[in-house]
N, C-alpha and C. Protein backbone atom coordinates (compact mmCIF):
# COMPACT_ATOMS: atom_id res chain seq x y z
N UNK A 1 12.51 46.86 146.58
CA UNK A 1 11.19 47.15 146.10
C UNK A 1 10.34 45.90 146.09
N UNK A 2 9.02 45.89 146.68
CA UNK A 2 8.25 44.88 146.67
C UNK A 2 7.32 44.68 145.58
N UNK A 3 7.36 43.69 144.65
CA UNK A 3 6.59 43.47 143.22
C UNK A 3 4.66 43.43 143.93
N UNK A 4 4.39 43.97 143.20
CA UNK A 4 2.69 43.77 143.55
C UNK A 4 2.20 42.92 142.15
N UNK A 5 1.50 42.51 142.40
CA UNK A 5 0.81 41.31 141.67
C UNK A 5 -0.45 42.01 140.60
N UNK A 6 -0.10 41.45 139.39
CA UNK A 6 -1.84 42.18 138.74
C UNK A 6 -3.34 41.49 139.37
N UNK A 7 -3.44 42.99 139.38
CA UNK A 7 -4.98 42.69 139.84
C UNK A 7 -6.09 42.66 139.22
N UNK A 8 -7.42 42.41 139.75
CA UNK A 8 -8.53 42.47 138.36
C UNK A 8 -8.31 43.25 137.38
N UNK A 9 -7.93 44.18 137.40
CA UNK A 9 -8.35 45.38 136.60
C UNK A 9 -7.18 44.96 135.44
N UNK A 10 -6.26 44.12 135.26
CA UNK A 10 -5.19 43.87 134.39
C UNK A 10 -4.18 44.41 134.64
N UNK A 11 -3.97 45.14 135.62
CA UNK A 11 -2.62 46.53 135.65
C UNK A 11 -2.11 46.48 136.89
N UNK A 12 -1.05 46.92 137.18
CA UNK A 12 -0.25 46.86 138.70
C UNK A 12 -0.77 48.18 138.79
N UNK A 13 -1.65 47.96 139.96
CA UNK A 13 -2.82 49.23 140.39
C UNK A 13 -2.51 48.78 142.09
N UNK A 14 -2.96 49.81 142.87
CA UNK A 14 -3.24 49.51 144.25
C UNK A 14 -4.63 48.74 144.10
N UNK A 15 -4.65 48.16 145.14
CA UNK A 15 -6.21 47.84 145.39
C UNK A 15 -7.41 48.84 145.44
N UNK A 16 -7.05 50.16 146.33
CA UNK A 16 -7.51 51.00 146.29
C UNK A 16 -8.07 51.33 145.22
N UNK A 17 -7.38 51.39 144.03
CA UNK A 17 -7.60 51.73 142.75
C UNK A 17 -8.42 51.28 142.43
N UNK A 18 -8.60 50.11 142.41
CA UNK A 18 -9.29 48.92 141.55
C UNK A 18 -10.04 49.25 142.22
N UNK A 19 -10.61 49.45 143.68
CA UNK A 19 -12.29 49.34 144.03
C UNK A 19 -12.70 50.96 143.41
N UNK A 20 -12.22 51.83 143.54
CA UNK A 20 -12.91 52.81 142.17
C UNK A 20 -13.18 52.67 141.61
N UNK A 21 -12.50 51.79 140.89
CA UNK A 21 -12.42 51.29 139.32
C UNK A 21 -13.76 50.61 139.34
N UNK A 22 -13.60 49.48 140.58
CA UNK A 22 -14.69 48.73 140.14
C UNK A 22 -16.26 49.91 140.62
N UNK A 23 -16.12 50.39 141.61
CA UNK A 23 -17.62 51.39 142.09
C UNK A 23 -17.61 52.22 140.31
N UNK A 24 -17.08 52.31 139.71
CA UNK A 24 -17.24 53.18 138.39
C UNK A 24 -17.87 52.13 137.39
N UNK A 25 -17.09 51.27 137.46
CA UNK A 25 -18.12 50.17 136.55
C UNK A 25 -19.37 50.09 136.98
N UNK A 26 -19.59 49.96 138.17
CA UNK A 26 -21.22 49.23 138.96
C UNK A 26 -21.90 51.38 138.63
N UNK A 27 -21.55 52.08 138.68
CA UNK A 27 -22.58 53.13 138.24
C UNK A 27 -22.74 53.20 137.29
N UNK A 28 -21.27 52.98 135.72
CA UNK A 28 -21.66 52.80 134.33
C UNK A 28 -22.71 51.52 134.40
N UNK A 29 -22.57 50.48 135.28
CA UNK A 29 -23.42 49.21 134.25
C UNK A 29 -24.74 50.14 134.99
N UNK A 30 -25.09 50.62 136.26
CA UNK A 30 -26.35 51.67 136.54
C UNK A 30 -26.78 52.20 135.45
N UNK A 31 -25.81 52.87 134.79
CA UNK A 31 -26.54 53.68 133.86
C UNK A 31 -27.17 53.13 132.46
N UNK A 32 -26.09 52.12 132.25
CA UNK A 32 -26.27 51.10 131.55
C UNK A 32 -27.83 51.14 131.17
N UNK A 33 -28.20 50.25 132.31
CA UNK A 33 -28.87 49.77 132.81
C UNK A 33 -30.48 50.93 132.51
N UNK A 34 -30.15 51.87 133.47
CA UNK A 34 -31.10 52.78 133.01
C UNK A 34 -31.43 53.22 131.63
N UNK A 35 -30.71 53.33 130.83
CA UNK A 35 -30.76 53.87 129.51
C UNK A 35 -31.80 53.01 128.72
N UNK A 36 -31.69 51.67 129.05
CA UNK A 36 -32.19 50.54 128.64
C UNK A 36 -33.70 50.28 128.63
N UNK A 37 -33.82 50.79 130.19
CA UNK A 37 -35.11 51.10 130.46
C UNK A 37 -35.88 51.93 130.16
N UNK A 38 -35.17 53.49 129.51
CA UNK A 38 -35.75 54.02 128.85
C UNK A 38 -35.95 53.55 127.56
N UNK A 39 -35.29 53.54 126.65
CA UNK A 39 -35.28 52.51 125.68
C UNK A 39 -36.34 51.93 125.50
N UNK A 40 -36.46 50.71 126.42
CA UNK A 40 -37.54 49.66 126.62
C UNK A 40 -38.86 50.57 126.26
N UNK A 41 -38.84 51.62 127.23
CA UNK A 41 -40.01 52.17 127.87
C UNK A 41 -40.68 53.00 126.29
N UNK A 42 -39.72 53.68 125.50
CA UNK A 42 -40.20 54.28 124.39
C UNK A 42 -40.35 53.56 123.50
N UNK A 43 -39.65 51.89 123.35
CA UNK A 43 -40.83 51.01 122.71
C UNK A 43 -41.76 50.82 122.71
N UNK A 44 -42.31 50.18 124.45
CA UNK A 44 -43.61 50.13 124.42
C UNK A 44 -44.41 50.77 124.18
N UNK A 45 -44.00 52.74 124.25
CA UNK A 45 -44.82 53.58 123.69
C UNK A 45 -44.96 53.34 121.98
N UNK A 46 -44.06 53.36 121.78
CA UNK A 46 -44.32 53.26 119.99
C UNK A 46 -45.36 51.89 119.55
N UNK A 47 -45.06 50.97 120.42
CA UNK A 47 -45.85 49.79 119.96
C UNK A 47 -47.13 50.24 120.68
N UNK A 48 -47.36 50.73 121.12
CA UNK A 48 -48.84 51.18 121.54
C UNK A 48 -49.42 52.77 120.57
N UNK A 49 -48.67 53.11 120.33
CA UNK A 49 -49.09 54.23 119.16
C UNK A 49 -49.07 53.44 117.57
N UNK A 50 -48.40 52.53 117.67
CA UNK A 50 -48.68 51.50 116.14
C UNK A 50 -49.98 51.04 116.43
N UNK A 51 -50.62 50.19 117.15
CA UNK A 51 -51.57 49.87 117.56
C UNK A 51 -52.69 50.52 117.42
N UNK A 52 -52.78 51.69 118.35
CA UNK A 52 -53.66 52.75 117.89
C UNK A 52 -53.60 53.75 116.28
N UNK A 53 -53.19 53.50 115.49
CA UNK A 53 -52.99 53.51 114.31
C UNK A 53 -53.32 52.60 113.81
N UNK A 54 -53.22 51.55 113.59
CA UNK A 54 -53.35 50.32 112.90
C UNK A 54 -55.14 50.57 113.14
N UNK A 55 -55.77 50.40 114.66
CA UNK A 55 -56.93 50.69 114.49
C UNK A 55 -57.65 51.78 114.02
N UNK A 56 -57.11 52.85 113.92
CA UNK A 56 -57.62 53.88 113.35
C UNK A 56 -57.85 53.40 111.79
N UNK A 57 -56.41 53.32 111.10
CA UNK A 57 -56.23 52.87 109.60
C UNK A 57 -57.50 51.54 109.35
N UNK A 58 -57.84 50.46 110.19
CA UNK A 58 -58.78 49.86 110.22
C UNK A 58 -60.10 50.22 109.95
N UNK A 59 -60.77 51.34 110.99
CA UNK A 59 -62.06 51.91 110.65
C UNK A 59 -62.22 52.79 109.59
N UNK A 60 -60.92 53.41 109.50
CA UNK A 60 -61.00 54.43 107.82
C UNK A 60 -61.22 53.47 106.87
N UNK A 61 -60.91 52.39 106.80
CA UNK A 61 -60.86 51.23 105.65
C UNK A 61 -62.52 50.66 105.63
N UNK A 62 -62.83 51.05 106.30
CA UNK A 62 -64.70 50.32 106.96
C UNK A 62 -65.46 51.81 106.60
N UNK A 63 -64.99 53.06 106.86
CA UNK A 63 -65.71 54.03 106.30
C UNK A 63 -65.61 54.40 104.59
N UNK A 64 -64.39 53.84 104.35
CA UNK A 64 -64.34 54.29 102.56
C UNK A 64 -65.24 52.80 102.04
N UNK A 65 -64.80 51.86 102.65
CA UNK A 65 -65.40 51.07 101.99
C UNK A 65 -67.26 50.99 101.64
N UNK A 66 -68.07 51.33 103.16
CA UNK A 66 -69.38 51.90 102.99
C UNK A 66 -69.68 52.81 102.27
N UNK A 67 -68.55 53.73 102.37
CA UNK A 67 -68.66 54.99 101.34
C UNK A 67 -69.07 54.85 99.60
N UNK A 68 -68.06 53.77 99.54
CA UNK A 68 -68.09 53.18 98.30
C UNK A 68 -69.18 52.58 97.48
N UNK A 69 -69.35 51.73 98.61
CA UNK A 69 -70.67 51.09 98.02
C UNK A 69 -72.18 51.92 98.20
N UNK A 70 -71.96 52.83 98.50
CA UNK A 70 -73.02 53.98 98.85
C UNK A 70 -73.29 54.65 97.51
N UNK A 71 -71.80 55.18 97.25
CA UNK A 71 -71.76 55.81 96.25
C UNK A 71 -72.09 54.49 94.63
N UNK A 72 -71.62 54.04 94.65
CA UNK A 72 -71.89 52.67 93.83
C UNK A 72 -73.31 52.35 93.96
N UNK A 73 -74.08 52.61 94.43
CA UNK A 73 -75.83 52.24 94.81
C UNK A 73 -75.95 53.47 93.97
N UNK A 74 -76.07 54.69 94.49
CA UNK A 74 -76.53 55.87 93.72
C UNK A 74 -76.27 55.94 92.45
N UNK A 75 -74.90 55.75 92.14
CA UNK A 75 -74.63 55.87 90.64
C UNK A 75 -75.72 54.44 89.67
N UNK A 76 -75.59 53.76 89.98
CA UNK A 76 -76.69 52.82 90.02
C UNK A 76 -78.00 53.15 89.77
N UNK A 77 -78.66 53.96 90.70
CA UNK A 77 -80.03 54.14 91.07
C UNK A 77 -80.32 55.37 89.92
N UNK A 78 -79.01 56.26 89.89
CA UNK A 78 -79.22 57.60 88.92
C UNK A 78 -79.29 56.95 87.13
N UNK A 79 -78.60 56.06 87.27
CA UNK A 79 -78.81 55.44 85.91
C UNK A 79 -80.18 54.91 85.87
N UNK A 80 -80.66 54.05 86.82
CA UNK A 80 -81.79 53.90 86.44
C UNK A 80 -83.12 54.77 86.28
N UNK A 81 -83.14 55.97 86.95
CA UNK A 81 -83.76 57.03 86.61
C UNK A 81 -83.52 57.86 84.86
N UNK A 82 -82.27 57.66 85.20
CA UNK A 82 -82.04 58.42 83.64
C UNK A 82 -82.69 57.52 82.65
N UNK A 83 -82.87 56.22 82.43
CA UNK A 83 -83.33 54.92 81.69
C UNK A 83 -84.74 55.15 81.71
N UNK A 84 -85.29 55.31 82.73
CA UNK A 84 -86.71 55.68 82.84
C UNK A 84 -87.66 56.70 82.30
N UNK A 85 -86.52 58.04 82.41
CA UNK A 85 -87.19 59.21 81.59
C UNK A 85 -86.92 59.73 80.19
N UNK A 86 -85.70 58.54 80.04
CA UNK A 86 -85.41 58.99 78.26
C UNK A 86 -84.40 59.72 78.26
N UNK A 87 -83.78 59.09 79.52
CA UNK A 87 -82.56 60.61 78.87
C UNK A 87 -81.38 59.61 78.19
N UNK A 88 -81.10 58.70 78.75
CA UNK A 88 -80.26 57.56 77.95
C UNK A 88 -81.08 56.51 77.45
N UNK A 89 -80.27 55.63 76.16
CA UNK A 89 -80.95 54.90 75.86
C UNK A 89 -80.63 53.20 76.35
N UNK A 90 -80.96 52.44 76.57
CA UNK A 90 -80.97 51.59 77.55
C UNK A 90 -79.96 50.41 76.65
């Protein structure tokens, strides 16, 4: 019987074997690979939907705030009407 030698793969395999072995690795690291890219790819979506949020949450913060001081003028202005005609006393 002729001893065969270990080969990459760690195991007394034919050669044959081992290049399966290895074409199976090179489509897992493929897929690998792909998965990754999706991955990647639904980050950049999320970091671009944070973004557009963040600016949204921005201008809501610019509309309550005008809002505010809008409303803060009137309440203001209604007091001073009420002061004027006697309905409170000053």
């Amino acid at each position: 019987m002729e001893a065969r030698n270990p080969d990459i793969c760690g195991y007394w395999f034919s050669i044959r074997l081992c290049e399966r072995i290895a074409v199976r690795n090179a489509l897992g690291d493929s897929i690998v690979l792909e998965l990754l890219q999706h991955v990647r790819t639904a980050v950049d979506e999320t970091r671009q939907d944070v973004r557009q949020l963040k600016t949204r949450a921005r201008i809501l913060e610019q509309q309550y705030a005008s809002m505010s001081n809008r409303f803060y003028r009137s309440e203001h202005r209604l007091e001073r009407i009420e002061n004027r005609i006697g309905l409170i006393e000053a």
